[in-house]
N, C-alpha and C. Protein backbone atom coordinates (compact mmCIF):
# COMPACT_ATOMS: atom_id res chain seq x y z
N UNK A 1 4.88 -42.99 16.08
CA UNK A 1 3.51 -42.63 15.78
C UNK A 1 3.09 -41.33 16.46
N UNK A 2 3.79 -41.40 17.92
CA UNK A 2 3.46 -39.98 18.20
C UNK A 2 3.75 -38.62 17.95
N UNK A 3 5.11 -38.66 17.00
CA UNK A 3 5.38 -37.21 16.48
C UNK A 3 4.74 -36.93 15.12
N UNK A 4 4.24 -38.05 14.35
CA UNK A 4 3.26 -38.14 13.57
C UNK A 4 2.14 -37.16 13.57
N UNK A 5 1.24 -37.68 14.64
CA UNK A 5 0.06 -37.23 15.20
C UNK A 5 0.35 -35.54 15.93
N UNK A 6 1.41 -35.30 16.27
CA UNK A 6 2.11 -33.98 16.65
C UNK A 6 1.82 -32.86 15.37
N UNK A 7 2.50 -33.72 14.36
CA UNK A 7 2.63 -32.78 12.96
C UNK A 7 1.55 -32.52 12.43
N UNK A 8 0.22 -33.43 12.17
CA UNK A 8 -0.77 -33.48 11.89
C UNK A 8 -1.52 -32.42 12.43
N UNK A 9 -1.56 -32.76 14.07
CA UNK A 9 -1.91 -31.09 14.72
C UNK A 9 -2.00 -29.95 14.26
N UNK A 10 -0.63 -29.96 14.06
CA UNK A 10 -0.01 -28.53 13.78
C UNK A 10 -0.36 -28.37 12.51
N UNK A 11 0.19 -29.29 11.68
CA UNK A 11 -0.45 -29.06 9.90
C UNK A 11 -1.79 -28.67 9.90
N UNK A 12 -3.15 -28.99 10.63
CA UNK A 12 -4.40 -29.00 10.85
C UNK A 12 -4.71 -27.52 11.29
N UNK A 13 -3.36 -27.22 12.44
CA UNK A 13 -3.56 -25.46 12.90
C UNK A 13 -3.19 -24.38 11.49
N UNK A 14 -2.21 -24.99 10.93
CA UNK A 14 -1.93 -24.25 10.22
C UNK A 14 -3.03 -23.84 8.73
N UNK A 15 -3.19 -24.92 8.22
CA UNK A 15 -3.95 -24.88 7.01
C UNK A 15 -5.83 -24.64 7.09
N UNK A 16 -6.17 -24.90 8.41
CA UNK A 16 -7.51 -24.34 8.15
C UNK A 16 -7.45 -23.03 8.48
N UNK A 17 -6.96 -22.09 9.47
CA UNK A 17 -7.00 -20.76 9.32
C UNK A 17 -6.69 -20.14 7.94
N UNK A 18 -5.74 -20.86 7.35
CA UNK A 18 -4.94 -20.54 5.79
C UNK A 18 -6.34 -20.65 4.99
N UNK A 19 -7.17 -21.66 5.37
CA UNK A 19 -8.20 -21.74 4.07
C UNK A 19 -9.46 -20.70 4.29
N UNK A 20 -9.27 -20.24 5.92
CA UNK A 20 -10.40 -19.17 6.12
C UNK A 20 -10.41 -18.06 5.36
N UNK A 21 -8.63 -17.56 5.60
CA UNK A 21 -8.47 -16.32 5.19
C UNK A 21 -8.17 -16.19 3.86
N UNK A 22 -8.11 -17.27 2.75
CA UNK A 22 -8.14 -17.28 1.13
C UNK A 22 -9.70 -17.09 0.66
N UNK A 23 -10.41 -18.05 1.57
CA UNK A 23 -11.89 -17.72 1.03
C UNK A 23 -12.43 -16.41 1.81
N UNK A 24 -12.10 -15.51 2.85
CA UNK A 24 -12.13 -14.45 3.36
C UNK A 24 -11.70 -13.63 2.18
N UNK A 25 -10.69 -13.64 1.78
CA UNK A 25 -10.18 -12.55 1.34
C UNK A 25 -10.60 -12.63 -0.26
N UNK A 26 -10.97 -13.80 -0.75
CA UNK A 26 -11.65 -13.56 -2.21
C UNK A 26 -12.66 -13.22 -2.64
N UNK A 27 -13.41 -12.53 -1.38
CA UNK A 27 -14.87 -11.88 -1.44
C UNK A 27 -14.60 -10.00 -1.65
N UNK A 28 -15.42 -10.14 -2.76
CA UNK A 28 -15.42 -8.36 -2.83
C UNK A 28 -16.83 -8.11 -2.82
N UNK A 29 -17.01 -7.21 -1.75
CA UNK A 29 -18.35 -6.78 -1.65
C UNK A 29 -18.93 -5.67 -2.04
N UNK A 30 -19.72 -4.81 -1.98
CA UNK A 30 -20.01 -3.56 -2.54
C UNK A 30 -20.01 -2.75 -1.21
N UNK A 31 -19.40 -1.23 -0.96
CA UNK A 31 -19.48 -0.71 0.16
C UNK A 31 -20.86 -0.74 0.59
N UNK A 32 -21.59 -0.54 1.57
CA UNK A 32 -23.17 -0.66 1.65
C UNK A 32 -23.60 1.04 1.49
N UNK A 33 -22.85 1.80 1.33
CA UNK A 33 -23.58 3.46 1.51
C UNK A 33 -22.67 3.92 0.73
N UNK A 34 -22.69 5.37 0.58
CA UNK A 34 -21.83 6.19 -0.17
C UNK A 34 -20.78 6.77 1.45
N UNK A 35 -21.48 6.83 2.47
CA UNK A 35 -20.53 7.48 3.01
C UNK A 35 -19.54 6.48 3.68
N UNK A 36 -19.69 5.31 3.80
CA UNK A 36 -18.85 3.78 3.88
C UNK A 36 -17.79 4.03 2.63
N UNK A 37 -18.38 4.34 2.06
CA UNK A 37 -17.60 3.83 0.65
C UNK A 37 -16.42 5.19 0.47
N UNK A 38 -16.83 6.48 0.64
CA UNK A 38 -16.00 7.78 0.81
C UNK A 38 -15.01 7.14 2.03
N UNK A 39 -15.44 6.68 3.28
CA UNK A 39 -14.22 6.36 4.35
C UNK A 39 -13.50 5.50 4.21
N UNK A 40 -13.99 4.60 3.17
CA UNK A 40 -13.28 3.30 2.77
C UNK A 40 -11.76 3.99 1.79
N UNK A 41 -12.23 4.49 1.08
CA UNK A 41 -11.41 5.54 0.21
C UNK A 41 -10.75 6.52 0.94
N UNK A 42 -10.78 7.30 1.91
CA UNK A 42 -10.09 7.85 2.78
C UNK A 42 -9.23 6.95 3.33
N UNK A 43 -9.21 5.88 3.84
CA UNK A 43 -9.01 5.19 4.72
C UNK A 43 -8.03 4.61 4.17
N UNK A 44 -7.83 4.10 2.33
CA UNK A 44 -7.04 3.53 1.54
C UNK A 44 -6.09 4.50 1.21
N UNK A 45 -6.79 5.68 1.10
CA UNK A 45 -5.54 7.39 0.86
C UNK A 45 -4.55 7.12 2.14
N UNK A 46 -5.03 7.02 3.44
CA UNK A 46 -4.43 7.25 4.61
C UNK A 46 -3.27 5.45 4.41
N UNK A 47 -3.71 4.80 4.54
CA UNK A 47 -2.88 3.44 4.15
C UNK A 47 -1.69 4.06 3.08
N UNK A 48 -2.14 4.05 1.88
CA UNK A 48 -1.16 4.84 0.64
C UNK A 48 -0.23 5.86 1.58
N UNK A 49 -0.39 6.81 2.60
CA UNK A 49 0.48 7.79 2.66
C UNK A 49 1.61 7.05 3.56
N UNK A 50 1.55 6.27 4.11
CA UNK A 50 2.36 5.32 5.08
C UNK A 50 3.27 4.87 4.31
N UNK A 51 3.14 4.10 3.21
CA UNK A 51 4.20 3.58 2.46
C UNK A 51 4.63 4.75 1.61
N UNK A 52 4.22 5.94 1.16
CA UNK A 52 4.92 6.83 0.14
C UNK A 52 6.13 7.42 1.67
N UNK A 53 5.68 7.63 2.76
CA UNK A 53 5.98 8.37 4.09
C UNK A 53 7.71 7.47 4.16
N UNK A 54 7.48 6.23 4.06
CA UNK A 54 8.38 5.20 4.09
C UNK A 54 9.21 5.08 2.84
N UNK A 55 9.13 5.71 1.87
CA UNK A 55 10.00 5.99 0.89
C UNK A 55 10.78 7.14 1.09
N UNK A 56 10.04 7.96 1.67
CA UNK A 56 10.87 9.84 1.67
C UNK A 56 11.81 9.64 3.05
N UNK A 57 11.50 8.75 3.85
CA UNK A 57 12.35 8.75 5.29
C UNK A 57 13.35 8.01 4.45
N UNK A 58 13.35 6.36 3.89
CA UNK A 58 14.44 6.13 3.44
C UNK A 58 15.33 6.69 2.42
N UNK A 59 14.81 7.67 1.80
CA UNK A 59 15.67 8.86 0.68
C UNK A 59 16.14 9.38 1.69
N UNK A 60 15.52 10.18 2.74
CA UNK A 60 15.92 11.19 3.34
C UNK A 60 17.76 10.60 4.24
N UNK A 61 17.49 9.01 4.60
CA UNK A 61 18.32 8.37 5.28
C UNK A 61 19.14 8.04 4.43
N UNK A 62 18.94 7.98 3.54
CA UNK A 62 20.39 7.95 2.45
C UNK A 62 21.48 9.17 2.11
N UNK A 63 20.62 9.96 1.90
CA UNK A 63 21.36 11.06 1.49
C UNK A 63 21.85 11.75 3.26
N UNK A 64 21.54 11.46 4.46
CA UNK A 64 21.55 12.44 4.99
C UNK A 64 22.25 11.15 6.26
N UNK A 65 22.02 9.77 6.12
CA UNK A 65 22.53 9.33 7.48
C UNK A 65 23.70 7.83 6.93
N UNK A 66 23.86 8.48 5.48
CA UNK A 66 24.40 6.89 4.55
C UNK A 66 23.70 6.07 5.06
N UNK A 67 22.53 5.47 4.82
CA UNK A 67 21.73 4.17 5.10
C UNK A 67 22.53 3.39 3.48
N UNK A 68 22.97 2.48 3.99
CA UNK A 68 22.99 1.65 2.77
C UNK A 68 22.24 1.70 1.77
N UNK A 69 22.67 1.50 0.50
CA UNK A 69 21.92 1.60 -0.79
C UNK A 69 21.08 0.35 -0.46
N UNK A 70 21.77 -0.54 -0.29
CA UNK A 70 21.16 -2.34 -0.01
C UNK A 70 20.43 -1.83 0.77
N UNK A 71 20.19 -1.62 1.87
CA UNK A 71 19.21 -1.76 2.52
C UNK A 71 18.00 -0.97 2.03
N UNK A 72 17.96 0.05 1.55
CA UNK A 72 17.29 0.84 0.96
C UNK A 72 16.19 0.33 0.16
N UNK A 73 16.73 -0.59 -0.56
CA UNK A 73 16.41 -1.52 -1.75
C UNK A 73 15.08 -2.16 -1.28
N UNK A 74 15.75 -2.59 -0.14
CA UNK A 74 14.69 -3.43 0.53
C UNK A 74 13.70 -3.20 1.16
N UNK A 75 13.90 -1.37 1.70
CA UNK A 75 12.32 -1.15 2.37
C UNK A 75 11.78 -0.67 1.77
N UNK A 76 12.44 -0.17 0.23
CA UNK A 76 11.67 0.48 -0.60
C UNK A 76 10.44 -1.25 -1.37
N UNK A 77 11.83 -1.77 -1.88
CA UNK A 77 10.79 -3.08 -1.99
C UNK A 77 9.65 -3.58 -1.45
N UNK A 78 9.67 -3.46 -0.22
CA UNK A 78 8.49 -3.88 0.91
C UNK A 78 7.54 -2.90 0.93
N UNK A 79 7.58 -1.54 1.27
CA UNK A 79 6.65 -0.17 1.05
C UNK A 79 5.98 -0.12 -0.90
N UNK A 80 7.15 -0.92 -1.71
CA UNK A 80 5.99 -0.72 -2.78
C UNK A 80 4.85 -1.80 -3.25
N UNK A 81 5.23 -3.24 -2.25
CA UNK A 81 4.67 -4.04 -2.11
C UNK A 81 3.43 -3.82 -1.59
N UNK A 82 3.99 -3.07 -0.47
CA UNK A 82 2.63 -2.82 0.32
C UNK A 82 1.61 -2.10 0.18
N UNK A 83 2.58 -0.47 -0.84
CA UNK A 83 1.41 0.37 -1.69
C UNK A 83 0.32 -0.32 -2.79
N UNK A 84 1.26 -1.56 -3.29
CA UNK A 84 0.27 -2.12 -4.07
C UNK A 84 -0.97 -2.94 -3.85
N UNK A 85 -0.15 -3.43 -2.43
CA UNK A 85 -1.70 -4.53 -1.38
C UNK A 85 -2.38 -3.40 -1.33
N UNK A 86 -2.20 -2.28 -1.06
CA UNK A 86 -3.49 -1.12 -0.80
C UNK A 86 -4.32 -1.18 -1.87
N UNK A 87 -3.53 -0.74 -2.74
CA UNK A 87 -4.35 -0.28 -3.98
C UNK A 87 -5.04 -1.32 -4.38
N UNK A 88 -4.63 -2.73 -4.14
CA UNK A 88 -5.35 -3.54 -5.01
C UNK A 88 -6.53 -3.49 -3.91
N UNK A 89 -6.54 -3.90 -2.71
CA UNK A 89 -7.49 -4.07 -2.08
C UNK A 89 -8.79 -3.04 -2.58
N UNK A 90 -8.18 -1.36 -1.96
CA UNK A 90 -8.99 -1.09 -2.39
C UNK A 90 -10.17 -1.10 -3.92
N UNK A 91 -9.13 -0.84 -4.88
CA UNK A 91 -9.81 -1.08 -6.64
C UNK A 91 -10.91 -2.58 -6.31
N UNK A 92 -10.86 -3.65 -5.20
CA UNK A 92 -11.81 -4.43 -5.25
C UNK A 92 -13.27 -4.02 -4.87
N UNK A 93 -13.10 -2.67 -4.04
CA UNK A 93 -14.72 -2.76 -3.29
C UNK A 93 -15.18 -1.93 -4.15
N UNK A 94 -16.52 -2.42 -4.69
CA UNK A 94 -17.57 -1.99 -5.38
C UNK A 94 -18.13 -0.78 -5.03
N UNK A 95 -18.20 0.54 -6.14
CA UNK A 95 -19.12 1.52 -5.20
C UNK A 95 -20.47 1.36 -5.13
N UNK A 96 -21.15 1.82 -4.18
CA UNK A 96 -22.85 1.80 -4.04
C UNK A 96 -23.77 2.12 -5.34
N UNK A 97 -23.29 2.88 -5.65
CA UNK A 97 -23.51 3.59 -6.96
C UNK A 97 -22.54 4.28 -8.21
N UNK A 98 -23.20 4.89 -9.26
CA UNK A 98 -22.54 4.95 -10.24
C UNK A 98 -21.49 6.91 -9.68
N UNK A 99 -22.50 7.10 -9.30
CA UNK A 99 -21.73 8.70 -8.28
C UNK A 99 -20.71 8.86 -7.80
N UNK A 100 -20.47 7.56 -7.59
CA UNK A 100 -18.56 7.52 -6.92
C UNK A 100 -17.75 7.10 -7.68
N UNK A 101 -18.34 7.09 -9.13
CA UNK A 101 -17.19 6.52 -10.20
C UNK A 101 -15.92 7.30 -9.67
N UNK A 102 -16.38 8.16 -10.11
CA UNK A 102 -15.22 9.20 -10.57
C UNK A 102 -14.34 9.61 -8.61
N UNK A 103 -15.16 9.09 -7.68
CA UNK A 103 -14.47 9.60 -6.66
C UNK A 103 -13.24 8.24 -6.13
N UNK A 104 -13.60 6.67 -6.89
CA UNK A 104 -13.18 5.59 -7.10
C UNK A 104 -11.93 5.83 -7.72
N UNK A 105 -12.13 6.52 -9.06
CA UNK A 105 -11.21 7.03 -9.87
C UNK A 105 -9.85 7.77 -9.69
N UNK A 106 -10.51 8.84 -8.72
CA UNK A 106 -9.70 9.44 -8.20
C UNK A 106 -8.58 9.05 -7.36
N UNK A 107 -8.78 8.79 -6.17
CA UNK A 107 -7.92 7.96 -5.40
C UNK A 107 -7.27 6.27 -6.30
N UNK A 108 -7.85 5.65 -7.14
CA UNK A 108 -7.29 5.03 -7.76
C UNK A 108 -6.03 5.95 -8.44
N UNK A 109 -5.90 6.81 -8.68
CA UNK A 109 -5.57 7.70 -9.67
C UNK A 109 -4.43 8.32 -8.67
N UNK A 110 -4.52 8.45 -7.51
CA UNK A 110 -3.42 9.16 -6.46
C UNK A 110 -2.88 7.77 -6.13
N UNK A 111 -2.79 6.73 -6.15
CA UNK A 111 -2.44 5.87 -5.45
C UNK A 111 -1.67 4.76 -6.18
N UNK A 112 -2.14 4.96 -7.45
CA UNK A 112 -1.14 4.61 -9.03
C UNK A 112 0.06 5.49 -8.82
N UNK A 113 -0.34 6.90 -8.84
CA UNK A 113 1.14 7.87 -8.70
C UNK A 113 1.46 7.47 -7.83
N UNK A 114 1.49 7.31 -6.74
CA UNK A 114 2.11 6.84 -5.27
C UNK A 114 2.89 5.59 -5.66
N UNK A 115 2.35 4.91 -6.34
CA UNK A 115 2.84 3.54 -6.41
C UNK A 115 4.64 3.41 -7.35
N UNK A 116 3.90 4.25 -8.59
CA UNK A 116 4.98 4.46 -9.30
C UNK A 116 6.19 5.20 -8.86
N UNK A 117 5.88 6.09 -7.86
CA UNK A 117 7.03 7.12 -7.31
C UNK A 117 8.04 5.88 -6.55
N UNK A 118 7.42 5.57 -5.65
CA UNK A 118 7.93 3.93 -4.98
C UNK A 118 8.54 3.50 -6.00
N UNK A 119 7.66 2.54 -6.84
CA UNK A 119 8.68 1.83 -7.47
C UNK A 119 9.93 2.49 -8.41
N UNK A 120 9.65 3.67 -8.81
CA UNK A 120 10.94 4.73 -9.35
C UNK A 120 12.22 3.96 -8.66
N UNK A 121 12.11 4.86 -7.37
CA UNK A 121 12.59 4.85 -6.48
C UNK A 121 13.20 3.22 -6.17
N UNK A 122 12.40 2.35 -6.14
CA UNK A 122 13.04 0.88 -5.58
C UNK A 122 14.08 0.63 -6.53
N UNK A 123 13.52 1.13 -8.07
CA UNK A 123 14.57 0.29 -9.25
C UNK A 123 15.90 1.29 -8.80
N UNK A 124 15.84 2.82 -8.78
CA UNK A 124 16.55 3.45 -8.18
C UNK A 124 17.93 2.92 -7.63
N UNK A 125 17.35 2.15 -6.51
CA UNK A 125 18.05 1.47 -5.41
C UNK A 125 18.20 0.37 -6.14
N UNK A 126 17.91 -0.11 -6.43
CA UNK A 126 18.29 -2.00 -6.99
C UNK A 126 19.73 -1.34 -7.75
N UNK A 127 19.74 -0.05 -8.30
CA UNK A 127 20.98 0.13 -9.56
C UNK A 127 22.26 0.91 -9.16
N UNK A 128 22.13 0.70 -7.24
CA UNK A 128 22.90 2.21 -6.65
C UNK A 128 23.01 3.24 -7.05
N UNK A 129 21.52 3.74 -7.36
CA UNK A 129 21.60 5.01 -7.89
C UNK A 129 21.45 6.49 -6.74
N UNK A 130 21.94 6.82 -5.84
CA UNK A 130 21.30 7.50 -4.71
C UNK A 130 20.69 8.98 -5.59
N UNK A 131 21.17 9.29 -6.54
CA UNK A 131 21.23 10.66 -7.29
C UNK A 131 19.95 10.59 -7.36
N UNK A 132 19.20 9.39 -8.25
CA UNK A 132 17.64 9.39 -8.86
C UNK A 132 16.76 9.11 -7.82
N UNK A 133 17.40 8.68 -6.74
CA UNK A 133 16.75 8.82 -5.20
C UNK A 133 15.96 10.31 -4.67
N UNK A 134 17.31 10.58 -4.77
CA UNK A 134 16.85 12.41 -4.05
C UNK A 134 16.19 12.76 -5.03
N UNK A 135 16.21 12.63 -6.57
CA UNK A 135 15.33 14.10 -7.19
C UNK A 135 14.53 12.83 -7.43
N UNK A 136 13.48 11.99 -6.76
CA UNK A 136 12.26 11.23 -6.87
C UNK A 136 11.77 12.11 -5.87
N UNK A 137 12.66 12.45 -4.69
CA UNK A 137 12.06 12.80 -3.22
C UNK A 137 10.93 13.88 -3.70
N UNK A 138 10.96 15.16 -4.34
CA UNK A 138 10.12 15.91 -4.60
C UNK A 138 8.71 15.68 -5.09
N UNK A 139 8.89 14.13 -5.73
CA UNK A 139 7.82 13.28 -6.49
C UNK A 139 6.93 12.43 -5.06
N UNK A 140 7.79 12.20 -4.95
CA UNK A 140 7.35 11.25 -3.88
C UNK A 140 5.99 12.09 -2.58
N UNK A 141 6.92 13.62 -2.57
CA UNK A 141 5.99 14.01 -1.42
C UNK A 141 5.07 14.52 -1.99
N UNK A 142 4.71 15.22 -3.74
CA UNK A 142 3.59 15.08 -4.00
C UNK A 142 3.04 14.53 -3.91
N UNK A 143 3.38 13.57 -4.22
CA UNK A 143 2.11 12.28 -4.31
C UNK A 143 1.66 11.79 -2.55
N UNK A 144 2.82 12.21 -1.73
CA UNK A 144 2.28 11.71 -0.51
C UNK A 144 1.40 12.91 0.11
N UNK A 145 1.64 13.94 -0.33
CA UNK A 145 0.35 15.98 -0.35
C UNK A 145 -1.00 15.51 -0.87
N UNK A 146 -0.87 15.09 -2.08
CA UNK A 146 -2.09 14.45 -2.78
C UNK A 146 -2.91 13.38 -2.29
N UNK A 147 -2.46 12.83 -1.34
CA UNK A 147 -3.23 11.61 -0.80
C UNK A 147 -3.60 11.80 0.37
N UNK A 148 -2.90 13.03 1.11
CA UNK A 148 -3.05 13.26 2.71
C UNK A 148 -4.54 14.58 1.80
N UNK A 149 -4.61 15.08 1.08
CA UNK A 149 -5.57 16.26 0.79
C UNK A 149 -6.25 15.65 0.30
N UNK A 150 -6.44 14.25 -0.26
CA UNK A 150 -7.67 13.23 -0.46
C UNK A 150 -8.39 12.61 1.10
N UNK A 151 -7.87 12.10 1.99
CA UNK A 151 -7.80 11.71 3.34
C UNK A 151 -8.30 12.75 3.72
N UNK A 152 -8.08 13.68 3.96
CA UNK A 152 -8.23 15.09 4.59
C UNK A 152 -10.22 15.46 4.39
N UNK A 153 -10.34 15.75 2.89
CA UNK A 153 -11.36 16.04 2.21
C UNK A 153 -12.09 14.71 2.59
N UNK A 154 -12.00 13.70 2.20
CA UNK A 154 -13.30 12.24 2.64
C UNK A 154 -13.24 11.94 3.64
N UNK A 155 -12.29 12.27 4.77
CA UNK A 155 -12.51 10.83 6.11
C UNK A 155 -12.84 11.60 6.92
N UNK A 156 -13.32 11.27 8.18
CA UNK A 156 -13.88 11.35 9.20
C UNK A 156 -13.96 13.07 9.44
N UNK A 157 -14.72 13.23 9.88
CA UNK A 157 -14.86 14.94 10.53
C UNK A 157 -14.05 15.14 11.17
């Protein structure tokens, strides 16, 4: 009975934090200002350049330090996973107004390319392709120029 009551514990630790952070995280709110909402968007550019950053190091480590194709696969997998938790997150927060359509748009719009360069790149690797690796790399750092000169222009002074 007592390792019972052990598991229960633990099942109890585990699943109510689990139910905080599902009903936490299924709330989309509206930024409260325009200039919340510009840093919020900076802030999602700056997130986005981390995982494109994490694609060009692992190209760069292929071609230049033989990193395994396999392994490759896999951080590319995880970095386009993660470009996509960005993006989705962000595409949830509401702008204040109709004025930031288009600034919504935008960074939606750099962060789609970002996404796709990644995933290029992952199928890339899933097919041992290192060739379509390197000539993504040129793609890749646009899109990672484009998001640091979005970041740059909206976030913080």
């Amino acid at each position: 009975m007592e390792g019972l009551s052990a598991w229960r514990r633990v099942a109890r630790a585990l699943v109510g934090p689990t139910i905080v952070v599902v009903v936490a995280g299924a709330c989309t709110v509206p930024a409260r200002t325009v200039d919340d909402y510009e840093a919020d968007a900076a802030a999602a550019a700056a997130d986005a350049i981390s995982h494109v950053g994490t694609s060009l190091l692992i190209a760069r480590a292929i071609e230049r330090e033989g990193v395994p194709i396999t392994t490759a696969s896999v951080v590319l997998s995880d970095a386009e996973q993660a470009a996509a938790g960005v993006r989705g997150t962000f595409a949830e927060i509401q702008p204040p107004d109709a004025q930031l359509d288009a600034l919504r748009a935008e960074v939606l719009r750099l962060m789609d390319a970002a996404e796709q360069v990644v995933s290029d790149m992952r199928i890339a690797a899933r097919r041992g392709d290192a060739r379509t690796i390197a000539r993504l790399e040129g793609n890749a750092q646009d899109a990672l120029d484009a998001l640091d000169a979005f970041a740059t222009e909206h976030g913080p002074a």
